[in-house]
PDB file of N, CA and C in Angstrom:
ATOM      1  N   UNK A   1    -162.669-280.130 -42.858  1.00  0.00           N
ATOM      2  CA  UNK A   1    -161.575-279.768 -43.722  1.00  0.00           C
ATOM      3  C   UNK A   1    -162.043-279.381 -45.118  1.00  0.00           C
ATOM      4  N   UNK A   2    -162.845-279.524 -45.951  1.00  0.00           N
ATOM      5  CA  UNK A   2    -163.731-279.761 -46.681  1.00  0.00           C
ATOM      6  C   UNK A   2    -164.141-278.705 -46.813  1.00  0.00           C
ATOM      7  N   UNK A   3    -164.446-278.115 -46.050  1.00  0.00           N
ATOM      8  CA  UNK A   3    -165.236-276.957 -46.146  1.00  0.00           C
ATOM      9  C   UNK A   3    -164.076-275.344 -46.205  1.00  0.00           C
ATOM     10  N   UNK A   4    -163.037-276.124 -45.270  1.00  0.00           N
ATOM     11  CA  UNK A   4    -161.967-274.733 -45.427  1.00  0.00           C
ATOM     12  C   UNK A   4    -161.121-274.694 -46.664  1.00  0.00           C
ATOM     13  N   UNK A   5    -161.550-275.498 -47.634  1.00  0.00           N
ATOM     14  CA  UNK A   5    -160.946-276.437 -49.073  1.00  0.00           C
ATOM     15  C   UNK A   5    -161.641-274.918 -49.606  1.00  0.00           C
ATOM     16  N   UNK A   6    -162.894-275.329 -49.031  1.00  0.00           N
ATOM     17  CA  UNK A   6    -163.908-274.687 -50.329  1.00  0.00           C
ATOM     18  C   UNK A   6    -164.118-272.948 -49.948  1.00  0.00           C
ATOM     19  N   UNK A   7    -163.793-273.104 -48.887  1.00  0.00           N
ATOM     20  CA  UNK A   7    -164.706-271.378 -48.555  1.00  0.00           C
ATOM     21  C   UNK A   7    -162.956-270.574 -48.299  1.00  0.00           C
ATOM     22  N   UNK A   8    -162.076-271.405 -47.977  1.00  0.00           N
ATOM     23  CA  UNK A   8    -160.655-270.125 -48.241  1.00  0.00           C
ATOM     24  C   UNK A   8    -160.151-269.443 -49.073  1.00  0.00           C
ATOM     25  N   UNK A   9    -160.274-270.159 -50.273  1.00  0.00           N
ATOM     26  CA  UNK A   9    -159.923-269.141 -51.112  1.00  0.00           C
ATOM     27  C   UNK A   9    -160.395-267.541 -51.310  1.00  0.00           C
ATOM     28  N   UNK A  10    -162.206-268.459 -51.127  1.00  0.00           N
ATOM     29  CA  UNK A  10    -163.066-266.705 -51.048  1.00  0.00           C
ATOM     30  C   UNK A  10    -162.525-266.011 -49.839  1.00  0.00           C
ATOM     31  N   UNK A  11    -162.294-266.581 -48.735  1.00  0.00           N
ATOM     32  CA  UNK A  11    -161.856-265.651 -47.759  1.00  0.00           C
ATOM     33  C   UNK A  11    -161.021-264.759 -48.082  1.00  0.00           C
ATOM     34  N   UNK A  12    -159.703-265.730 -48.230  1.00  0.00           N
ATOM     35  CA  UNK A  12    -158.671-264.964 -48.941  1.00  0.00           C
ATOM     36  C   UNK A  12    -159.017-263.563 -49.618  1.00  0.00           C
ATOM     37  N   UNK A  13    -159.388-264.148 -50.860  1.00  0.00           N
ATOM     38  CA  UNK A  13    -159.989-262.702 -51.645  1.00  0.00           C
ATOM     39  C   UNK A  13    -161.000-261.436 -51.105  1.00  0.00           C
ATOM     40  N   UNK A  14    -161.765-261.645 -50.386  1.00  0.00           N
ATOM     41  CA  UNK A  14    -162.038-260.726 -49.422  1.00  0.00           C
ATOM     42  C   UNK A  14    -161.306-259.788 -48.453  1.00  0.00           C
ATOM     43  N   UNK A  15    -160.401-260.701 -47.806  1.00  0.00           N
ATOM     44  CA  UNK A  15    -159.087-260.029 -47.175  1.00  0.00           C
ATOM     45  C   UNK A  15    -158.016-259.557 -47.765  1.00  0.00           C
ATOM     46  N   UNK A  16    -158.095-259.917 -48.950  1.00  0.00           N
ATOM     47  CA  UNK A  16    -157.035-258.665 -50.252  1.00  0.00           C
ATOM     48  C   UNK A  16    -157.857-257.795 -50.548  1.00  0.00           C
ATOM     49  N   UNK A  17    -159.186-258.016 -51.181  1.00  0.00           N
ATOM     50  CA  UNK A  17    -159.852-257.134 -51.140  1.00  0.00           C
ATOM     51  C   UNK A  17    -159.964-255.347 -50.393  1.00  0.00           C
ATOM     52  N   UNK A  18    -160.104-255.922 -48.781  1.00  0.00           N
ATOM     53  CA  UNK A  18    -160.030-255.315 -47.749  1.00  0.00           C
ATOM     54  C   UNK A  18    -159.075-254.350 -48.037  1.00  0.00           C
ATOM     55  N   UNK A  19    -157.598-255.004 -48.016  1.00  0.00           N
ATOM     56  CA  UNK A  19    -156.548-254.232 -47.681  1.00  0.00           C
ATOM     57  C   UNK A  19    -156.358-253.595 -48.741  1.00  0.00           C
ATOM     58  N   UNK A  20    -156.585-253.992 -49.764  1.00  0.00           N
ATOM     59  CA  UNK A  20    -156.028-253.362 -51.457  1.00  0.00           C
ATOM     60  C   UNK A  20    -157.263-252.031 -51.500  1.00  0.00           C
ATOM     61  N   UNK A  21    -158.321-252.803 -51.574  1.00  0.00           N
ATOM     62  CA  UNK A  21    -159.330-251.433 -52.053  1.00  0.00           C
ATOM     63  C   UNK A  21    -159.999-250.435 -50.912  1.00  0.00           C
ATOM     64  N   UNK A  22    -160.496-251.560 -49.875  1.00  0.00           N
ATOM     65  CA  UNK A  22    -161.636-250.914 -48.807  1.00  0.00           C
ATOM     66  C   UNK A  22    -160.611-249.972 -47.690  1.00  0.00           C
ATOM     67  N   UNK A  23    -159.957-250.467 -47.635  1.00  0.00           N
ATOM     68  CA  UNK A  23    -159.399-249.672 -46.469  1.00  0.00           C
ATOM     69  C   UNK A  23    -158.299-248.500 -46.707  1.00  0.00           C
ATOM     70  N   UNK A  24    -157.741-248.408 -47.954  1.00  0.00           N
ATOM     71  CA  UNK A  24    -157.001-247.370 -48.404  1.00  0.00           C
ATOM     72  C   UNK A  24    -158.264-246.263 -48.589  1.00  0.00           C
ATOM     73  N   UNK A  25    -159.268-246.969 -49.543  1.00  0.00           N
ATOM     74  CA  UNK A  25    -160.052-245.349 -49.521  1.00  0.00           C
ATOM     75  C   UNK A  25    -161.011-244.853 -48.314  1.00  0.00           C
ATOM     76  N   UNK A  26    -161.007-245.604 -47.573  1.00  0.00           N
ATOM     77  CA  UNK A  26    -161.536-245.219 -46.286  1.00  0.00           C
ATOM     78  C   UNK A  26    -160.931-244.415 -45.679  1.00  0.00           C
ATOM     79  N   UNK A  27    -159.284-244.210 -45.457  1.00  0.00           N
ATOM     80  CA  UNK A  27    -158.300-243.414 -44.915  1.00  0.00           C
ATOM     81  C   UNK A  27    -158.395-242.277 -46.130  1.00  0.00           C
ATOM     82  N   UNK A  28    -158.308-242.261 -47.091  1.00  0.00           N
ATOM     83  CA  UNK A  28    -158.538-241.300 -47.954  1.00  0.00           C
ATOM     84  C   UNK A  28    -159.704-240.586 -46.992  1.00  0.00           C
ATOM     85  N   UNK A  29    -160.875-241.287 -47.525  1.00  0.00           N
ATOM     86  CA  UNK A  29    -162.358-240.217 -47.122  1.00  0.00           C
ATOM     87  C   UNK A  29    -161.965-239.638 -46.177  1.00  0.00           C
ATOM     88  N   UNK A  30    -160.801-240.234 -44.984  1.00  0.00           N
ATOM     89  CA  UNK A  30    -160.779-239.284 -43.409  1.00  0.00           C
ATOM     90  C   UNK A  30    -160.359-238.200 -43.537  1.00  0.00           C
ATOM     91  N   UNK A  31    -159.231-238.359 -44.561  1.00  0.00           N
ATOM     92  CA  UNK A  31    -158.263-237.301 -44.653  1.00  0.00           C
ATOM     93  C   UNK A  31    -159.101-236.109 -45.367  1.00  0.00           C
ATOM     94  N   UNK A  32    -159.802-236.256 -46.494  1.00  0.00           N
ATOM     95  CA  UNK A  32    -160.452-235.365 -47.048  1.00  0.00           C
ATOM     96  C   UNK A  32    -161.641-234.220 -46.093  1.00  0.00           C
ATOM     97  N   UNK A  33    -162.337-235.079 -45.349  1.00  0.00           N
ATOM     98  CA  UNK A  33    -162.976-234.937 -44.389  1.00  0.00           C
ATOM     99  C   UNK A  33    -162.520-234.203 -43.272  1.00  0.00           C
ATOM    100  N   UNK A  34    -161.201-234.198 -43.117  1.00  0.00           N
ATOM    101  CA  UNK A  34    -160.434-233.804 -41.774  1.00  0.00           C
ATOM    102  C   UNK A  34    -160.058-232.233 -42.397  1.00  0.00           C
ATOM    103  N   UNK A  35    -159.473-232.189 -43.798  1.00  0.00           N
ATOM    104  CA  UNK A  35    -158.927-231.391 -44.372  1.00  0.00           C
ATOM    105  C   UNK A  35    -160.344-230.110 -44.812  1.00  0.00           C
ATOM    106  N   UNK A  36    -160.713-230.426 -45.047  1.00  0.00           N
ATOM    107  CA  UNK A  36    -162.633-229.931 -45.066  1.00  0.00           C
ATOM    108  C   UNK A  36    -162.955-229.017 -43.904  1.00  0.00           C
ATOM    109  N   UNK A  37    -162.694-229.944 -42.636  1.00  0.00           N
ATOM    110  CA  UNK A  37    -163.080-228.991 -41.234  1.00  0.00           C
ATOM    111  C   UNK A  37    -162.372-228.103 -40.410  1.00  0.00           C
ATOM    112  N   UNK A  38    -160.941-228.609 -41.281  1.00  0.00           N
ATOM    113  CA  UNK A  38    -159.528-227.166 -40.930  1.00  0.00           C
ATOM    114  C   UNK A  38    -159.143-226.406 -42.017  1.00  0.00           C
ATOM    115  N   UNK A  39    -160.615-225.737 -42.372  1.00  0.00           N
ATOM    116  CA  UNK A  39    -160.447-224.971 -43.264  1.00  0.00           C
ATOM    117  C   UNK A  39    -160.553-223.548 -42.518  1.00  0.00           C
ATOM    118  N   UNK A  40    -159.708-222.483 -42.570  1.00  0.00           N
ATOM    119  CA  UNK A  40    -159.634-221.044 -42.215  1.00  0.00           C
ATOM    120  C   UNK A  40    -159.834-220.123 -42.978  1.00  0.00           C
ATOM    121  N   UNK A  41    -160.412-219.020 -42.739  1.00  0.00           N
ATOM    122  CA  UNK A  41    -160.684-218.038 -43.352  1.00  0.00           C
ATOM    123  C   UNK A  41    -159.179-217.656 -43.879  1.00  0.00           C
ATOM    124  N   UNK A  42    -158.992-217.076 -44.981  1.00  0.00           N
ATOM    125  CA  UNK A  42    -157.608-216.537 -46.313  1.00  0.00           C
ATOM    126  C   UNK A  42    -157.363-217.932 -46.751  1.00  0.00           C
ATOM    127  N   UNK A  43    -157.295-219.327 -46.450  1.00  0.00           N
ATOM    128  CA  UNK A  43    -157.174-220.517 -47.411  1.00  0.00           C
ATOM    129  C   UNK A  43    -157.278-220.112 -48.569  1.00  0.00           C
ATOM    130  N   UNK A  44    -156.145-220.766 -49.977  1.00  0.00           N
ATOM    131  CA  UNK A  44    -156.678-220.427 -51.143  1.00  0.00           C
ATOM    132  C   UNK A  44    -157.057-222.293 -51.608  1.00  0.00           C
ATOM    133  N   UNK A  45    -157.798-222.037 -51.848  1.00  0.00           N
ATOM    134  CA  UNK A  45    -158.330-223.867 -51.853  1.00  0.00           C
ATOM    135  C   UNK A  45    -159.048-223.738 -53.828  1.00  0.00           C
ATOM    136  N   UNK A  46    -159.489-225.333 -53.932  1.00  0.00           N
ATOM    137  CA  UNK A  46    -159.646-225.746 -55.418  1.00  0.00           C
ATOM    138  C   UNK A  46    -160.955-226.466 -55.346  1.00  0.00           C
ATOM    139  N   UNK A  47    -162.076-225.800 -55.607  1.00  0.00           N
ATOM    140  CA  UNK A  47    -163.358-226.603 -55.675  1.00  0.00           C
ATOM    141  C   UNK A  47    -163.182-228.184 -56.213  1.00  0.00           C
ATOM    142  N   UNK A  48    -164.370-229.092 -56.090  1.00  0.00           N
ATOM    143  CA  UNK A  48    -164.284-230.156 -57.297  1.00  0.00           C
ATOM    144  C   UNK A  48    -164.766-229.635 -58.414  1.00  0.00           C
ATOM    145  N   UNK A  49    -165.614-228.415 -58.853  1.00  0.00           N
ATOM    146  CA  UNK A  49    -165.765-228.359 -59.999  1.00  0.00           C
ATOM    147  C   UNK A  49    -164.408-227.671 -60.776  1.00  0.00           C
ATOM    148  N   UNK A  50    -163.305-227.337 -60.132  1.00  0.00           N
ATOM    149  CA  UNK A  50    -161.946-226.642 -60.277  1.00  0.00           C
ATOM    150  C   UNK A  50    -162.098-225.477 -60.242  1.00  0.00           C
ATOM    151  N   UNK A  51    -162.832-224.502 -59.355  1.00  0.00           N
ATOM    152  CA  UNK A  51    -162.850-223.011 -59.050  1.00  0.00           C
ATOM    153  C   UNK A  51    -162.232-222.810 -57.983  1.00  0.00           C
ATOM    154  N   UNK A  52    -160.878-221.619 -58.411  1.00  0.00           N
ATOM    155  CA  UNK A  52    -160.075-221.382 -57.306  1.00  0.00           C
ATOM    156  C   UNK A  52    -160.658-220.164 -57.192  1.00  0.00           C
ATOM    157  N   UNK A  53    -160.507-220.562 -55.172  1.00  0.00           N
ATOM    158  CA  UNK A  53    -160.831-219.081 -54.745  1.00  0.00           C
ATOM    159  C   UNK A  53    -160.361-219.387 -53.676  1.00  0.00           C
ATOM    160  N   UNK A  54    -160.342-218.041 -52.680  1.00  0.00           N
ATOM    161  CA  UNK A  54    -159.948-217.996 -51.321  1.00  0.00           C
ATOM    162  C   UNK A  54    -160.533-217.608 -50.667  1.00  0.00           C
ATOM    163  N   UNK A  55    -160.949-218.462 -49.382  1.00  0.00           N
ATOM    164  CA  UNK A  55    -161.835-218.434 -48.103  1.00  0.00           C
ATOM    165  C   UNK A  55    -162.574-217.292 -47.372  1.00  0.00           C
ATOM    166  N   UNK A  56    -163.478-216.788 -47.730  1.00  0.00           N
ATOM    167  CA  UNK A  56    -163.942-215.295 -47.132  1.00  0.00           C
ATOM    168  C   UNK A  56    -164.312-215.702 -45.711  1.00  0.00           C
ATOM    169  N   UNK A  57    -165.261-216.546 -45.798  1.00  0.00           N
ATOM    170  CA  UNK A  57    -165.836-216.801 -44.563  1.00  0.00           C
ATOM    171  C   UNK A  57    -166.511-218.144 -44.170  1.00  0.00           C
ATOM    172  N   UNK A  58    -166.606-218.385 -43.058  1.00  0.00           N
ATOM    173  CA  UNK A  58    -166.816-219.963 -42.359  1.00  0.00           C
ATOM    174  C   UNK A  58    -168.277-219.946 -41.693  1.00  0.00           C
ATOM    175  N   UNK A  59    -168.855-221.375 -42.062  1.00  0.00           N
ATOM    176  CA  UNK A  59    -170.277-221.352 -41.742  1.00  0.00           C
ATOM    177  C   UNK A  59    -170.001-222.844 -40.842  1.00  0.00           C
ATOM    178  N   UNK A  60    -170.798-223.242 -40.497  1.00  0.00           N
ATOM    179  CA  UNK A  60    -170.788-225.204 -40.026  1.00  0.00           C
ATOM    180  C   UNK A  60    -170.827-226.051 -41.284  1.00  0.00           C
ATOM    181  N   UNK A  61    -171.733-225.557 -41.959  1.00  0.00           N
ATOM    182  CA  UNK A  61    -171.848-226.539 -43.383  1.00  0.00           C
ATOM    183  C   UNK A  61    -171.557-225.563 -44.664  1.00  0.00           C
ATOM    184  N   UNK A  62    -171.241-224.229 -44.434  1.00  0.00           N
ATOM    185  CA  UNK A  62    -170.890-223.602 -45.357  1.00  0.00           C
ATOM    186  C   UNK A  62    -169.615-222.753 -45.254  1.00  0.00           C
ATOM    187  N   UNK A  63    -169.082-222.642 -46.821  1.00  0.00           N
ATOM    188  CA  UNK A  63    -168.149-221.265 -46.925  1.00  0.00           C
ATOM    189  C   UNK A  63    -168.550-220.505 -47.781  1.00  0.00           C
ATOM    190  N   UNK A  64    -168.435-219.179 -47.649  1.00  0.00           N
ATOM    191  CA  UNK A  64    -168.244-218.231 -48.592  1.00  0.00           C
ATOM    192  C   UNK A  64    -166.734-218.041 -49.387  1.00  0.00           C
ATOM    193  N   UNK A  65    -166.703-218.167 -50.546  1.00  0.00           N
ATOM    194  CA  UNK A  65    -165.500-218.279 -51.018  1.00  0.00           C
ATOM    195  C   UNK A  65    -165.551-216.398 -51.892  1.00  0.00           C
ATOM    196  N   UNK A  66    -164.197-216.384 -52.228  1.00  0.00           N
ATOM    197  CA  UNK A  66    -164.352-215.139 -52.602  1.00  0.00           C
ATOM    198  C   UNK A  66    -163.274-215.085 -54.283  1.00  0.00           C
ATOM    199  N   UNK A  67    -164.004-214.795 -55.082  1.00  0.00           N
ATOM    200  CA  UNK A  67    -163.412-215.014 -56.784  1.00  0.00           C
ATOM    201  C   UNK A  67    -162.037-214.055 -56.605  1.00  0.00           C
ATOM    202  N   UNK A  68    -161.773-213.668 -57.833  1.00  0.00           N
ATOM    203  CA  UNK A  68    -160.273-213.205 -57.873  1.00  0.00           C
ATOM    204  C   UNK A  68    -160.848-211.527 -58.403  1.00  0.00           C
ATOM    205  N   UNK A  69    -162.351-211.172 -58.632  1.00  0.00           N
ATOM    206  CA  UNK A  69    -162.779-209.775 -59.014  1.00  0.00           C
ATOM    207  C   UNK A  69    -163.683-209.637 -58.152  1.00  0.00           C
ATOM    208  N   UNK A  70    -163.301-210.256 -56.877  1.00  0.00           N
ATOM    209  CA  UNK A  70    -164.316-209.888 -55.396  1.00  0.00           C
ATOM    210  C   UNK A  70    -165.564-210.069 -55.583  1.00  0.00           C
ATOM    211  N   UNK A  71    -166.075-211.206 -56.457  1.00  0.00           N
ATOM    212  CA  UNK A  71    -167.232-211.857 -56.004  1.00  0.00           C
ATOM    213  C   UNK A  71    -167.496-213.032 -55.219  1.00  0.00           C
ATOM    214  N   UNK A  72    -168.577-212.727 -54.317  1.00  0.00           N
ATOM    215  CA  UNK A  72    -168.567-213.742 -52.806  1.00  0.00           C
ATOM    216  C   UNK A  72    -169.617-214.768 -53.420  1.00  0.00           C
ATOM    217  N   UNK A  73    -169.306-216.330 -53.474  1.00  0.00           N
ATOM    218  CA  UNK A  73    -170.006-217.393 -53.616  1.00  0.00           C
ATOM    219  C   UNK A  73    -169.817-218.259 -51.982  1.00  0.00           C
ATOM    220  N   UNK A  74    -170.973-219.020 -52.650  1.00  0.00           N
ATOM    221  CA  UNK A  74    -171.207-219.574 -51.340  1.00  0.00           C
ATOM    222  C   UNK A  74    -171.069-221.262 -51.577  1.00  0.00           C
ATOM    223  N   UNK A  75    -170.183-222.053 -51.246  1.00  0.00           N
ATOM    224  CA  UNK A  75    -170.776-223.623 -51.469  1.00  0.00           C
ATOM    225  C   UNK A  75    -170.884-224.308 -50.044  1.00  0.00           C
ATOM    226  N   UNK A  76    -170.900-225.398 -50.284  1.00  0.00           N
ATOM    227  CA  UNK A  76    -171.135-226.667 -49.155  1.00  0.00           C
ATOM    228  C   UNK A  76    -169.604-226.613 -48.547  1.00  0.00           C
ATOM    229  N   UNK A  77    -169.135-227.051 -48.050  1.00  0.00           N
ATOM    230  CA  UNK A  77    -167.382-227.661 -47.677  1.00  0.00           C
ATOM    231  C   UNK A  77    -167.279-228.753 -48.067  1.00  0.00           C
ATOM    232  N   UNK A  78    -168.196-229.275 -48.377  1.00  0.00           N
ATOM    233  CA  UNK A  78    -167.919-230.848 -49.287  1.00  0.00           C
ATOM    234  C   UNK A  78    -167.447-230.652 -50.625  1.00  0.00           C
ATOM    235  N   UNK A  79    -167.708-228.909 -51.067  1.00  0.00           N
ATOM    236  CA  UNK A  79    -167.236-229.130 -52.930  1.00  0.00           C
ATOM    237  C   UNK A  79    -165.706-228.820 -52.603  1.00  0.00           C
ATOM    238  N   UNK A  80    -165.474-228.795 -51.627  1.00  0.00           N
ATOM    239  CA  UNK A  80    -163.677-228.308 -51.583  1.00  0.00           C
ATOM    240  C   UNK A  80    -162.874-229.716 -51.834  1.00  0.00           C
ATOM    241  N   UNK A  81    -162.030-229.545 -52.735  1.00  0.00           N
ATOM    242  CA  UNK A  81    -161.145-230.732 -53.456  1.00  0.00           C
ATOM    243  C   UNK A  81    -159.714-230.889 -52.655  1.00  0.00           C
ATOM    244  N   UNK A  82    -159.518-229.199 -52.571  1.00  0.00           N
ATOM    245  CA  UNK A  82    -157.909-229.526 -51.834  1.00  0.00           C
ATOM    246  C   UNK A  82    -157.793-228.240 -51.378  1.00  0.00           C
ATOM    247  N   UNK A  83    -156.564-227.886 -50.643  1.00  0.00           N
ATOM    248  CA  UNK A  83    -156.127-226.144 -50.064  1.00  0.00           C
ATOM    249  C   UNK A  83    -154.760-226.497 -51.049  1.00  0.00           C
ATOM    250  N   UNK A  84    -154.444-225.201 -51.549  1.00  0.00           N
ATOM    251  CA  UNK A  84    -153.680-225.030 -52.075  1.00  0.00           C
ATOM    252  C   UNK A  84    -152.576-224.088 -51.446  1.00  0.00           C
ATOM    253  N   UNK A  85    -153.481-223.301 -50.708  1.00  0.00           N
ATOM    254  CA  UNK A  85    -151.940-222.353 -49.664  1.00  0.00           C
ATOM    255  C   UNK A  85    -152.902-222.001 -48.521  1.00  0.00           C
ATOM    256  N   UNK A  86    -152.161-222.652 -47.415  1.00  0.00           N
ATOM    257  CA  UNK A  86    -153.209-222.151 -46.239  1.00  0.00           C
ATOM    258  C   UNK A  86    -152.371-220.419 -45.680  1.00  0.00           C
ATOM    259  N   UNK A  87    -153.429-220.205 -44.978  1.00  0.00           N
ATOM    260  CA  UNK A  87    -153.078-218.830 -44.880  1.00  0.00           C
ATOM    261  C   UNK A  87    -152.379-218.613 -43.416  1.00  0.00           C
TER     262      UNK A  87
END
């Protein structure tokens, strides 16, 4: 008994922990992740560095994005932050 005196509370706090911090942003990362790999060519999407452009073309680990005076860049699909109008 003694021992569940002493070590529940920490439990406790671990298991708020869990639910409050670890596991909300874990469902985050999926979603971001999910949103990342249903990306289509015309998407107008929002880098993380905040460069909007729209989707020229699709690689496995890359896109070509295309500026607003038709210059073609290229990033990772990981710098994509959000879609802003899918096409």
């Amino acid at each position: 008994m003694e021992i569940l005196a002493t070590f529940g509370p920490l439990i406790l706090m671990v298991v708020i922990f869990y639910f409050l911090l670890i596991r909300p942003q874990q469902k985050k990362q999926k979603q971001v992740r999910n949103m990342q790999q249903e990306l289509k060519k015309g998407d107008k999407i929002i880098t993380i560095g905040g460069f909007h452009a729209t989707v020229h073309a699709l690689d496995e680990d890359q896109i070509v994005l295309l500026a607003g005076d038709g210059t073609k860049l290229t990033y990772d699909r990981s710098a994509v932050r959000e879609v802003v109008e899918q096409s």
